[in-house]
C-alpha atoms as a PDB file:
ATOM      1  CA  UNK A   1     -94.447  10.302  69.539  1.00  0.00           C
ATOM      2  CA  UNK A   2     -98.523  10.344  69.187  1.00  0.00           C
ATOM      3  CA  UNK A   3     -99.541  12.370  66.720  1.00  0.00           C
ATOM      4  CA  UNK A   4    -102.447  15.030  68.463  1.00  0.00           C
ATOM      5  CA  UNK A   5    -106.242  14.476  66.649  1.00  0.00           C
ATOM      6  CA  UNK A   6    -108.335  17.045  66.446  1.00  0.00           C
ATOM      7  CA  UNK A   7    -112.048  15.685  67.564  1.00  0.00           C
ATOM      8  CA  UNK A   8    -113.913  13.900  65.140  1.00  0.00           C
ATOM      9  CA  UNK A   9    -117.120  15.342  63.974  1.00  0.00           C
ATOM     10  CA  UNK A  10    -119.527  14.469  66.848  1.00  0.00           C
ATOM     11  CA  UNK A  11    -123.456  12.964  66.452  1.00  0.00           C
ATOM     12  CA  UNK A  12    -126.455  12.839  68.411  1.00  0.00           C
ATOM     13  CA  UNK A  13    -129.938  12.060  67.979  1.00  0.00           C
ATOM     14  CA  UNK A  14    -132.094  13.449  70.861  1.00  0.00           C
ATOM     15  CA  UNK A  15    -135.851  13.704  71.903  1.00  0.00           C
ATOM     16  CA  UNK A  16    -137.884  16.540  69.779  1.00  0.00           C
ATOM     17  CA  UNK A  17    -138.374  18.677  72.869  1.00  0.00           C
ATOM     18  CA  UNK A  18    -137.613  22.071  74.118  1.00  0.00           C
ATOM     19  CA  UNK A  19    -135.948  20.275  77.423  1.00  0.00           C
ATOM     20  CA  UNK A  20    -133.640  18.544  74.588  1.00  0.00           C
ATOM     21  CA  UNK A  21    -132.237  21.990  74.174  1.00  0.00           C
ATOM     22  CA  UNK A  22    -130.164  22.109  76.917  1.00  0.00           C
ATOM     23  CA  UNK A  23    -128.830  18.349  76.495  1.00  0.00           C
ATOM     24  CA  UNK A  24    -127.494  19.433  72.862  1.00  0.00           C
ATOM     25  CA  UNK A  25    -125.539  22.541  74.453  1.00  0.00           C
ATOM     26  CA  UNK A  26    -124.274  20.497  77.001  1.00  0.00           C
ATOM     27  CA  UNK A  27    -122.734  17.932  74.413  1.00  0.00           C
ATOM     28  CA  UNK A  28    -121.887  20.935  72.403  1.00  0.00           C
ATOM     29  CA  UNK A  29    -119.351  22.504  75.344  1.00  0.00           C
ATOM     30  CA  UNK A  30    -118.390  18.902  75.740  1.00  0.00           C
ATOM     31  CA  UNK A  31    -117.304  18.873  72.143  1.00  0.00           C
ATOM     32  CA  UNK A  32    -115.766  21.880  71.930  1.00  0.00           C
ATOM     33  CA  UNK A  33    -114.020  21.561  75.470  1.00  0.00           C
ATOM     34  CA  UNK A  34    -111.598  18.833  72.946  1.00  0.00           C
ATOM     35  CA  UNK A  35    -110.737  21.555  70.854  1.00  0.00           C
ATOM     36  CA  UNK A  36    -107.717  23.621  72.052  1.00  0.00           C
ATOM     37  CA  UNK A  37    -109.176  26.431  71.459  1.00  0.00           C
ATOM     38  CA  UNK A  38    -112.880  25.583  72.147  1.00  0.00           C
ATOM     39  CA  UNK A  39    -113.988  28.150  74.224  1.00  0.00           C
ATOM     40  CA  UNK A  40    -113.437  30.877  71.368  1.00  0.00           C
ATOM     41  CA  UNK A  41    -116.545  29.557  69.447  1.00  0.00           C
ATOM     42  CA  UNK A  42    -118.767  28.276  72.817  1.00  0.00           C
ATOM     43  CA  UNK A  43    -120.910  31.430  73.591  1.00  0.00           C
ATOM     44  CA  UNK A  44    -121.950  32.230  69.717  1.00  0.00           C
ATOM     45  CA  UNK A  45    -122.018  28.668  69.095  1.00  0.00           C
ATOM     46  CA  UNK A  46    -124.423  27.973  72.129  1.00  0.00           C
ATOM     47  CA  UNK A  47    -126.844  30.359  71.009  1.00  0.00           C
ATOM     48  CA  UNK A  48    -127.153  29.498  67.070  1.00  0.00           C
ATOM     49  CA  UNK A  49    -127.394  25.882  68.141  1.00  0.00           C
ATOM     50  CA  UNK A  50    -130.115  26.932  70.699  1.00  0.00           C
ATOM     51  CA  UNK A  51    -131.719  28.823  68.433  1.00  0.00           C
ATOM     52  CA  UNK A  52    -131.481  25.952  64.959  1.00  0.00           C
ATOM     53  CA  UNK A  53    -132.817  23.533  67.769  1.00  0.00           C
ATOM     54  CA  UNK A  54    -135.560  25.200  69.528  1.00  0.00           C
ATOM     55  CA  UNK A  55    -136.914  25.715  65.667  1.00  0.00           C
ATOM     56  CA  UNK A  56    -136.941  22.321  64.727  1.00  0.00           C
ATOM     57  CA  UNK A  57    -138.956  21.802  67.914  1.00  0.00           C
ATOM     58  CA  UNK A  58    -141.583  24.430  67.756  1.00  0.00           C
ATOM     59  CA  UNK A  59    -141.481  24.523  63.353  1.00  0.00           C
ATOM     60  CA  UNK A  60    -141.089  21.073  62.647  1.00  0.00           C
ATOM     61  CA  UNK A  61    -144.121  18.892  61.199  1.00  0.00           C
ATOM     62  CA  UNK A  62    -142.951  15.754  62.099  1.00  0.00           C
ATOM     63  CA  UNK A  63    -144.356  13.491  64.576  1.00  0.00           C
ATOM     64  CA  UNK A  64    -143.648  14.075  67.803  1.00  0.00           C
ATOM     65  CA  UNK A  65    -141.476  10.658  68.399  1.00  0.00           C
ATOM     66  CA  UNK A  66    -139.129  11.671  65.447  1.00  0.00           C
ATOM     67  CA  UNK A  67    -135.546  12.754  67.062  1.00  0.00           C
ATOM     68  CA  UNK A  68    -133.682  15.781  65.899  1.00  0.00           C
ATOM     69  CA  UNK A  69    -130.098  15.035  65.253  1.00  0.00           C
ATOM     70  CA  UNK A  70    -127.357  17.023  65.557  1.00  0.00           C
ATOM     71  CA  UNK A  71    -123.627  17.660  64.457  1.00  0.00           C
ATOM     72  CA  UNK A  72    -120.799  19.726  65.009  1.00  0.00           C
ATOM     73  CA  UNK A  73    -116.996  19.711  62.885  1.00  0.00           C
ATOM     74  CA  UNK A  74    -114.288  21.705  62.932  1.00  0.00           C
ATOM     75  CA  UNK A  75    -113.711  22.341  59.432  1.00  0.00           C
ATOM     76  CA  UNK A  76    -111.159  24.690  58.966  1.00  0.00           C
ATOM     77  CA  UNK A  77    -110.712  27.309  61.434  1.00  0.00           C
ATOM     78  CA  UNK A  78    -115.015  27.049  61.495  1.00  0.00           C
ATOM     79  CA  UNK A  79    -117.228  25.232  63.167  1.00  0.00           C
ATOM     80  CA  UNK A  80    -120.557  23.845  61.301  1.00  0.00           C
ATOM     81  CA  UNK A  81    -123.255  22.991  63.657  1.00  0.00           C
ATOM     82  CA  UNK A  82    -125.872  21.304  61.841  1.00  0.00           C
ATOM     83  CA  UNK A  83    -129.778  20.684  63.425  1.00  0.00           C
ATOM     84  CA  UNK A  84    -131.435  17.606  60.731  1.00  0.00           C
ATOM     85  CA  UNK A  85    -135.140  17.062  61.443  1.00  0.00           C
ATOM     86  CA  UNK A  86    -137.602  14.854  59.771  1.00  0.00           C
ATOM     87  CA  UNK A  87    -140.404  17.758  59.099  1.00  0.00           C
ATOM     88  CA  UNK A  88    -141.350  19.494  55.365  1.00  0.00           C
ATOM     89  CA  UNK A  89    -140.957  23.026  54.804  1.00  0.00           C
ATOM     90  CA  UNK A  90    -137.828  24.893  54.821  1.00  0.00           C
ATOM     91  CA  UNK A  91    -136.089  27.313  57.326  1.00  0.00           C
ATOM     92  CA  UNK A  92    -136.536  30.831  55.751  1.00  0.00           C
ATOM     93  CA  UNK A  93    -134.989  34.174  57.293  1.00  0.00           C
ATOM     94  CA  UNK A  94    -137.975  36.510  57.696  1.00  0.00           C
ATOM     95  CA  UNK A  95    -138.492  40.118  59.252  1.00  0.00           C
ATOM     96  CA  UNK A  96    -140.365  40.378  62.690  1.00  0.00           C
ATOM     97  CA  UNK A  97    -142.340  43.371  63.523  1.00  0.00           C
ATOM     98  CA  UNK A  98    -141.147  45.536  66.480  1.00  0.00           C
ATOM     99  CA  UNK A  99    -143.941  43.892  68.903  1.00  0.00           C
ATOM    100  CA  UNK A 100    -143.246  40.270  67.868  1.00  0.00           C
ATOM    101  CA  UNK A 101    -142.171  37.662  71.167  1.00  0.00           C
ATOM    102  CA  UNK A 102    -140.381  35.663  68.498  1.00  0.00           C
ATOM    103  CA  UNK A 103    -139.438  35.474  65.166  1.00  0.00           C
ATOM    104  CA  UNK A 104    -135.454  36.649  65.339  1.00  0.00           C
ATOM    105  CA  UNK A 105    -133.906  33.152  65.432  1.00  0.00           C
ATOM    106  CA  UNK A 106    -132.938  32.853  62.020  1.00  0.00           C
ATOM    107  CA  UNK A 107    -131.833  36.916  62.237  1.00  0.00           C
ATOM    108  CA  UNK A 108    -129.457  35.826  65.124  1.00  0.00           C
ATOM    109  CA  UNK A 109    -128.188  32.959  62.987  1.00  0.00           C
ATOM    110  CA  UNK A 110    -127.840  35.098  60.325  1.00  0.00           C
ATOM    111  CA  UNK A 111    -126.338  38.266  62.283  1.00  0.00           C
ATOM    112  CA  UNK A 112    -124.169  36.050  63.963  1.00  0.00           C
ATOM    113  CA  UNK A 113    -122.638  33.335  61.731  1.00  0.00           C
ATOM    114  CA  UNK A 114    -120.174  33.430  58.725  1.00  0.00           C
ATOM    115  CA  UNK A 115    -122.793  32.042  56.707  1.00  0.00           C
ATOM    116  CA  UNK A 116    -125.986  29.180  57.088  1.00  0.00           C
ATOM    117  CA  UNK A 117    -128.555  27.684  54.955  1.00  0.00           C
ATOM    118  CA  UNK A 118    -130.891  25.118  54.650  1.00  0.00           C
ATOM    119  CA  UNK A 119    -130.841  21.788  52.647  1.00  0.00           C
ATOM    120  CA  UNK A 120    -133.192  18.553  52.378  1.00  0.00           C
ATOM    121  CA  UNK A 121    -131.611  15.574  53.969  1.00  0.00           C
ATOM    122  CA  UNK A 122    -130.557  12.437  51.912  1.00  0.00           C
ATOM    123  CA  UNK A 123    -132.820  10.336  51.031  1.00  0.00           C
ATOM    124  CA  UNK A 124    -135.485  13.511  50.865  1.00  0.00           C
ATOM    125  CA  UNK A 125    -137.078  12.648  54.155  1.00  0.00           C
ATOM    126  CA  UNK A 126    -136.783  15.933  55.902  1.00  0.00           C
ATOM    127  CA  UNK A 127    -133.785  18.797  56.289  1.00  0.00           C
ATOM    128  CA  UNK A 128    -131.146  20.335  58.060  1.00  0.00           C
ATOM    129  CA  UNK A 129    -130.147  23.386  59.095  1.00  0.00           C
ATOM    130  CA  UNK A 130    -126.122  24.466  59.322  1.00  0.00           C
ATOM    131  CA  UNK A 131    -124.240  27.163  60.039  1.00  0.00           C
ATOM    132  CA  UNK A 132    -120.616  27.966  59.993  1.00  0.00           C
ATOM    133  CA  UNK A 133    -119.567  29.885  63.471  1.00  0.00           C
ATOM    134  CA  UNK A 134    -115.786  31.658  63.370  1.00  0.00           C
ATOM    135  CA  UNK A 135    -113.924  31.914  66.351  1.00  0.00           C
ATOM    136  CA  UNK A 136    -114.214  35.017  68.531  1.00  0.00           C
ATOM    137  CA  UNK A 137    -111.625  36.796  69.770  1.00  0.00           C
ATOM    138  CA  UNK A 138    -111.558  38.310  73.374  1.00  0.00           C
ATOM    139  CA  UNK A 139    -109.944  42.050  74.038  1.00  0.00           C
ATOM    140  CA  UNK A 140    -107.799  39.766  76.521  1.00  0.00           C
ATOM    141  CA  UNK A 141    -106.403  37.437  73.694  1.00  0.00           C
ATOM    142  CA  UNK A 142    -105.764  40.303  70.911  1.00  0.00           C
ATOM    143  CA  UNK A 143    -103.672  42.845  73.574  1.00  0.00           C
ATOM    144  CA  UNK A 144    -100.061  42.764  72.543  1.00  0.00           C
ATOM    145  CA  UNK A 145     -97.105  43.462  75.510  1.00  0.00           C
ATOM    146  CA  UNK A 146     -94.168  45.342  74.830  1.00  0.00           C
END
């Protein structure tokens, strides 16, 4: 009898662009559609990787042609979604004022993850951003018949 896999961890290098934001949560739900129980980690999931990847767009100092790559395992009962670009700097949680249009990316990823951090990518050109997303549990999934 085949032995069941879980997915591999999954890679993908896409154009630095804010339209390249939906592409990665569209390979994302593809990913996570393998797992059997995917769906528990899509909506947080979505939005951290939206969130890691719209930063390496706007914050990144890279030029423009670099790609931003990114990768998702299920390690554990957690998935890591990582966002690597090619720009200096590092991603740093900071505190937006009340009026501020943006600013709370990094407070969602913190808010909303088990944990994430930042690291410089082998080789030192550039770094990556993870985060470790736990699986959510729906009313509809913890109710217990009698």
């Amino acid at each position: 009898m085949p032995k069941a896999c879980r997915p591999r961890a999954f890679a993908a290098r896409l154009d630095s662009c804010v339209e390249s934001t939906s592409l990665a949560r569209n390979l994302l739900r593809a990913y996570l559609s393998a797992l059997p129980a995917g769906d528990r980690f899509r909506d947080v999931a979505e939005l951290l990787l939206s969130e890691l990847f719209a930063n390496a767009v706007q914050h990144s100092d890279a030029e423009d042609d670099r790609l931003i790559e990114v990768r998702f395992a299920l390690i554990g009962n957690l998935l890591r979604l990582e966002v690597h670009d090619a720009g200096g700097g590092r991603a740093t949680l900071r505190a937006a004022h009340p009026n501020d249009e943006s600013g709370r990316g990094l407070f969602l990823v913190s808010e909303l993850s088990e944990r994430w951090g930042c690291c410089p990518r082998a080789g030192g050109v550039g770094k990556f951003v993870w985060a470790l997303v736990a699986p959510s549990f729906s009313s509809a999934h913890s109710l217990v018949t009698t």
